[in-house]
N, C-alpha and C. Protein backbone atom coordinates (compact mmCIF):
# COMPACT_ATOMS: atom_id res chain seq x y z
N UNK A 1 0.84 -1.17 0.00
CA UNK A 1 0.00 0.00 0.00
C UNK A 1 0.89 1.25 0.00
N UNK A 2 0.63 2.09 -0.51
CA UNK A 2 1.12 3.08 -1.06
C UNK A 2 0.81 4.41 0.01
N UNK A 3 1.81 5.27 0.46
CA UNK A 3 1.20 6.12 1.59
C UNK A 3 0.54 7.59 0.71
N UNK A 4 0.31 8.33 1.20
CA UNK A 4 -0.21 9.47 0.49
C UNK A 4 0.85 10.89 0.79
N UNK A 5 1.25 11.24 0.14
CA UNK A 5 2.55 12.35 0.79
C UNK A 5 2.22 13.38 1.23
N UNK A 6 0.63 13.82 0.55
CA UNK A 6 0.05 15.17 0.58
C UNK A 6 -0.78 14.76 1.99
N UNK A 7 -0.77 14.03 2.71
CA UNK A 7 -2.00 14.11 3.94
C UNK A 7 -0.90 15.32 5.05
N UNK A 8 -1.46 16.00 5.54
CA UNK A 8 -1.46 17.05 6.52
C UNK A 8 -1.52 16.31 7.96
N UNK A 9 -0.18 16.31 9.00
CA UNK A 9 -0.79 15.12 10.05
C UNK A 9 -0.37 16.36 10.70
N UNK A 10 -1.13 16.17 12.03
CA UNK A 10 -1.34 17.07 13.13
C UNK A 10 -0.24 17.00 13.80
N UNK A 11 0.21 18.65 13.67
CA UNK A 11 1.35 18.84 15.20
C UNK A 11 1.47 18.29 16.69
N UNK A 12 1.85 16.90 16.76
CA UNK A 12 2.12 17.13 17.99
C UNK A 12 2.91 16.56 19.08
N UNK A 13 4.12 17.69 18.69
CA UNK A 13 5.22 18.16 19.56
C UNK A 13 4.67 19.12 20.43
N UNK A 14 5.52 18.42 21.88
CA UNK A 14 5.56 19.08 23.15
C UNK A 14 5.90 20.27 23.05
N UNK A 15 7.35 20.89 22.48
CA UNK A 15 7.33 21.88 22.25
C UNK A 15 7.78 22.32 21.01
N UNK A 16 7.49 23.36 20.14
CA UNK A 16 7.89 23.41 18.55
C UNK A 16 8.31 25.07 18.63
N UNK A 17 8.67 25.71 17.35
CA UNK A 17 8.85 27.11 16.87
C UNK A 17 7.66 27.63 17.66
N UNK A 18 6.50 27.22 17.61
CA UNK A 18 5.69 28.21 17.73
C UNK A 18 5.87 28.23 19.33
N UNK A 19 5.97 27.44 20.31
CA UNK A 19 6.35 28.01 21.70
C UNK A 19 6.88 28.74 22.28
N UNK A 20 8.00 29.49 21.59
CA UNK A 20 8.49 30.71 21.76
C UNK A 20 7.09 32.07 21.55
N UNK A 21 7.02 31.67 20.07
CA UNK A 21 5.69 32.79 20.56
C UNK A 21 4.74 32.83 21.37
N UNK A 22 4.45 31.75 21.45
CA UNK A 22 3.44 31.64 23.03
C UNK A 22 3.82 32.09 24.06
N UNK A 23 5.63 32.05 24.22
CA UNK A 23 6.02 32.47 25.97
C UNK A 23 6.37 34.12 25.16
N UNK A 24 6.44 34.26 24.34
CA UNK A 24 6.75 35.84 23.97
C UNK A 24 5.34 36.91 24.61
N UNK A 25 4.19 36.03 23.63
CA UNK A 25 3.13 36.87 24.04
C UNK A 25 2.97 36.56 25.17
N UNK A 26 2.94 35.07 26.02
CA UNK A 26 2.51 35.25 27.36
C UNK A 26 3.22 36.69 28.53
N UNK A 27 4.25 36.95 27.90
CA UNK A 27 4.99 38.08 28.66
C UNK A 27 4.40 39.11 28.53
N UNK A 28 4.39 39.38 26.78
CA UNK A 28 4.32 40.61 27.29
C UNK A 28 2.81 40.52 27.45
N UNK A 29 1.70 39.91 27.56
CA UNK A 29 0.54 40.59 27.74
C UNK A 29 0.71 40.41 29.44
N UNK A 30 1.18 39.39 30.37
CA UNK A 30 1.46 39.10 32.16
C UNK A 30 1.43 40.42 32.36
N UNK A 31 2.75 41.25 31.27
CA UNK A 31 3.33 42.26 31.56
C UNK A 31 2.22 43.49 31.27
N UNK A 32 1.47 43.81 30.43
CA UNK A 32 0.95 44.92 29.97
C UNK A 32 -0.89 44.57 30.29
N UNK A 33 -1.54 43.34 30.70
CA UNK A 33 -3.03 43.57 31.11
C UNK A 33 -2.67 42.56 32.63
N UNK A 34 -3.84 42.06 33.45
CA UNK A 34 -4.31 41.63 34.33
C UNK A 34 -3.93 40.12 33.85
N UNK A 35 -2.93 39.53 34.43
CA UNK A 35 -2.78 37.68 34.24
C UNK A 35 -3.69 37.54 34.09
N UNK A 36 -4.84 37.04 35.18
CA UNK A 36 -5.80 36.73 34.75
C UNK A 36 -6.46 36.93 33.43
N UNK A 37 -6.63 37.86 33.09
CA UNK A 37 -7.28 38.19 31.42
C UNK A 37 -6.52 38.02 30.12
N UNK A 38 -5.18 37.81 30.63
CA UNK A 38 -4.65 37.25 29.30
C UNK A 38 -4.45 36.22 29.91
N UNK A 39 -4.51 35.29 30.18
CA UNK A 39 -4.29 33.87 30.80
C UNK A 39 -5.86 33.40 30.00
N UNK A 40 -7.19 33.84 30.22
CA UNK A 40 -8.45 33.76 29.66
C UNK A 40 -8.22 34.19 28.15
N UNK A 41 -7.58 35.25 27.62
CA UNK A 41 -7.47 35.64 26.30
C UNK A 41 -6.57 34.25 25.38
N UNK A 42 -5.41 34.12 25.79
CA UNK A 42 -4.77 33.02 25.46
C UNK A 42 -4.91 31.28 25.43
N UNK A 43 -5.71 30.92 26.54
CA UNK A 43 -6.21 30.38 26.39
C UNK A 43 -7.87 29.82 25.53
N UNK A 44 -8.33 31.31 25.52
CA UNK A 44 -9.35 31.08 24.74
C UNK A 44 -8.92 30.87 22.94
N UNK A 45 -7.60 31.25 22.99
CA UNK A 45 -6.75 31.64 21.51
C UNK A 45 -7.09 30.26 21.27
N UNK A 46 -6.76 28.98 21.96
CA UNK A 46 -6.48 28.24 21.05
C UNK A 46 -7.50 26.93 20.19
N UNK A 47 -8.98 27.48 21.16
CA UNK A 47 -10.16 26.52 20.45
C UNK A 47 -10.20 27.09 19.24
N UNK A 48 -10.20 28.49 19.36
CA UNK A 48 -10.18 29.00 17.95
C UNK A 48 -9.33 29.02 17.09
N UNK A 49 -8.11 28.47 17.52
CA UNK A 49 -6.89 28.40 16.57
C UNK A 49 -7.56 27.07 15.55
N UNK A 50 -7.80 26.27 16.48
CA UNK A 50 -7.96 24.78 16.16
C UNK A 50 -9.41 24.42 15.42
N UNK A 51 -10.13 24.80 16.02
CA UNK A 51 -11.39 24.82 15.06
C UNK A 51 -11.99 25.87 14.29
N UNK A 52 -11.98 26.84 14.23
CA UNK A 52 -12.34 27.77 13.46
C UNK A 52 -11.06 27.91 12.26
N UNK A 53 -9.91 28.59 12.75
CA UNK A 53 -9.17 29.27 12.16
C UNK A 53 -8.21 28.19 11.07
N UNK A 54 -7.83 27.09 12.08
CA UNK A 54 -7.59 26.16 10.57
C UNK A 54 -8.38 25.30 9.17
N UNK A 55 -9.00 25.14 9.69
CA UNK A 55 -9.94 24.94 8.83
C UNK A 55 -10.68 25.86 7.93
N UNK A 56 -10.56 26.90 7.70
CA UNK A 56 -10.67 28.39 6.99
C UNK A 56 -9.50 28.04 6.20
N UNK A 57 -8.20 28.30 7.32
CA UNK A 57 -7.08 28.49 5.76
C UNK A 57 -6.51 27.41 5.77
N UNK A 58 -7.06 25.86 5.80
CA UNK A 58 -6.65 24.93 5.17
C UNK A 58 -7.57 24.56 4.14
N UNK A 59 -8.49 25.27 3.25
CA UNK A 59 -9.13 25.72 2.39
C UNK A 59 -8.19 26.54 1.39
N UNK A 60 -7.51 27.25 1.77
CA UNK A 60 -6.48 27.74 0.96
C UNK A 60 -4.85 27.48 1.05
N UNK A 61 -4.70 26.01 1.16
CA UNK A 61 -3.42 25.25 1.70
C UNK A 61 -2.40 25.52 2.76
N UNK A 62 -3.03 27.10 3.88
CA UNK A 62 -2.36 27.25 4.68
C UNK A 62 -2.34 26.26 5.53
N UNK A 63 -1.45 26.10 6.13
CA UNK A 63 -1.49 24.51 6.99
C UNK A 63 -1.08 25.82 9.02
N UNK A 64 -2.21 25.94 9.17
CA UNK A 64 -2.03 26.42 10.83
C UNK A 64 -2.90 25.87 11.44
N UNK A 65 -2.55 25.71 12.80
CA UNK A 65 -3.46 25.44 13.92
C UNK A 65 -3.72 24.04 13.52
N UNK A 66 -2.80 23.25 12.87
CA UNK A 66 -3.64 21.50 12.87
C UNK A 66 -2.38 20.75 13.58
N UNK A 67 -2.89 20.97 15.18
CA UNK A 67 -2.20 20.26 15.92
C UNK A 67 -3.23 19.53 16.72
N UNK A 68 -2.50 18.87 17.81
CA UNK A 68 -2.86 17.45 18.82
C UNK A 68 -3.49 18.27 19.78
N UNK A 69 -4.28 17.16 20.65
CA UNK A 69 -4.52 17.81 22.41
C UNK A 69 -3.37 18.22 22.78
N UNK A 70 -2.23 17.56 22.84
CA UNK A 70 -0.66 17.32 23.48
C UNK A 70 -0.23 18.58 23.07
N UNK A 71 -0.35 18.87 21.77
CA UNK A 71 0.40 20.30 21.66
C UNK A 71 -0.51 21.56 22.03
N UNK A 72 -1.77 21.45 22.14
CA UNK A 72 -2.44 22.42 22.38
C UNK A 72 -2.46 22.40 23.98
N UNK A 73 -2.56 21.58 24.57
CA UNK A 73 -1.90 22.27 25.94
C UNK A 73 -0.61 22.15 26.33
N UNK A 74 0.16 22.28 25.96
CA UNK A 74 1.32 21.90 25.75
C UNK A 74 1.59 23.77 26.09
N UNK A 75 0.98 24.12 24.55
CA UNK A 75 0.96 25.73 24.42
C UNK A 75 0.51 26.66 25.57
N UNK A 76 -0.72 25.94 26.03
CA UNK A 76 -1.58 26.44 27.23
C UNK A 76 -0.28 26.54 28.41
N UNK A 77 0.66 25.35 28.26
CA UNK A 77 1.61 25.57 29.42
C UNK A 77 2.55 26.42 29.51
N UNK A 78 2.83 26.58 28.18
CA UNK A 78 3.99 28.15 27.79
C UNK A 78 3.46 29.25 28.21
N UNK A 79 2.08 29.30 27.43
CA UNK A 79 1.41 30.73 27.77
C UNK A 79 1.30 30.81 29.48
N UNK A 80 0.94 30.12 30.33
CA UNK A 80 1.09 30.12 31.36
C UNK A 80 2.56 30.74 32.32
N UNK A 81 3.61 30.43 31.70
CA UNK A 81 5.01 30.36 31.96
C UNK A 81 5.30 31.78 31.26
N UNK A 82 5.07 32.33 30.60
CA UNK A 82 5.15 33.57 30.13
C UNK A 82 4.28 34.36 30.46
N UNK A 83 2.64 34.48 31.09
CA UNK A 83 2.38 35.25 31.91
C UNK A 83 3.14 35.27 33.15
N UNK A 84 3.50 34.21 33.70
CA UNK A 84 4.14 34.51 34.63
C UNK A 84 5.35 35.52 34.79
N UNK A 85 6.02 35.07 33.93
CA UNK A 85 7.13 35.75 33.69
C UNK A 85 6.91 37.59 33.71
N UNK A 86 5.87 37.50 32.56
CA UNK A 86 5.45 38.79 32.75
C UNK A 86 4.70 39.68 33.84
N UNK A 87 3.94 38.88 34.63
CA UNK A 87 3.44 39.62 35.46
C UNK A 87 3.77 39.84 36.87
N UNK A 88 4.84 38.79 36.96
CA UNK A 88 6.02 38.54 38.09
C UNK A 88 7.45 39.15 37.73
N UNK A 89 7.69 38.92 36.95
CA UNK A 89 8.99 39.19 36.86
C UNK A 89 9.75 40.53 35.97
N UNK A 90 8.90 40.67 34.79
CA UNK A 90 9.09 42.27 33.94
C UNK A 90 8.53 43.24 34.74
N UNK A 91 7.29 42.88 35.32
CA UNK A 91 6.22 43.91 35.92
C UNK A 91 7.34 44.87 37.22
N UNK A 92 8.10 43.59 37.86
CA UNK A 92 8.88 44.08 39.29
C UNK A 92 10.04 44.98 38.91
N UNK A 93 10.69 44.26 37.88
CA UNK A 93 11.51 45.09 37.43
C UNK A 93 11.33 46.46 36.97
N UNK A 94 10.61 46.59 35.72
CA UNK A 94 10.22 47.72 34.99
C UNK A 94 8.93 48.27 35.22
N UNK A 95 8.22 47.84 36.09
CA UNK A 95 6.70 48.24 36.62
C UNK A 95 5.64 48.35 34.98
N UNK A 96 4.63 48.64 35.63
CA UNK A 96 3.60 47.84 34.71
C UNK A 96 3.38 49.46 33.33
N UNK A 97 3.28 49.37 32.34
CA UNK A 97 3.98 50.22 31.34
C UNK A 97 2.14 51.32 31.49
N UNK A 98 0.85 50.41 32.42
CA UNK A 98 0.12 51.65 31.97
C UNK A 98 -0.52 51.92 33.44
């Protein structure tokens, strides 16, 4: 049997490229709104990453957001680790920018 080359298999690595952006934004938003509300903003990011938003532009061969449970909280755990960062640790230093 013959495999198919073009099938699209779901991301899922623990951690990938895109986890950096997750702990990027988790900072700076820790750093610039209420943890809490970007902790809710970010986390709400990613049902919609996953069901809405890929499936839109994997209609037009963009290939985003088609990852695993594993990587989608995976992400949830970065973003977590980067609010922290931000709202503990930039905030003390450089105090909160508003």
């Amino acid at each position: 049997m013959q495999e198919n080359k073009n099938v699209r298999r779901r991301n899922n690595e623990l951690l990938d490229n895109w986890s950096l952006v997750h702990l990027a934004t988790g900072i700076l938003l820790g750093w610039l709104i209420n943890p809490i509300y970007a902790l809710i903003i970010m986390t709400a990011w990613e049902p919609l990453e996953i069901f809405v938003l890929s499936p839109i532009l994997a209609r037009f061969g963009i290939n985003f957001g088609y990852e695993t449970l594993k990587n989608s909280l995976s992400d949830i755990a970065v973003n977590i680790a980067g609010i922290a960062i931000g709202a503990f640790v930039i905030k003390s230093v450089f105090g909160a920018p508003f």
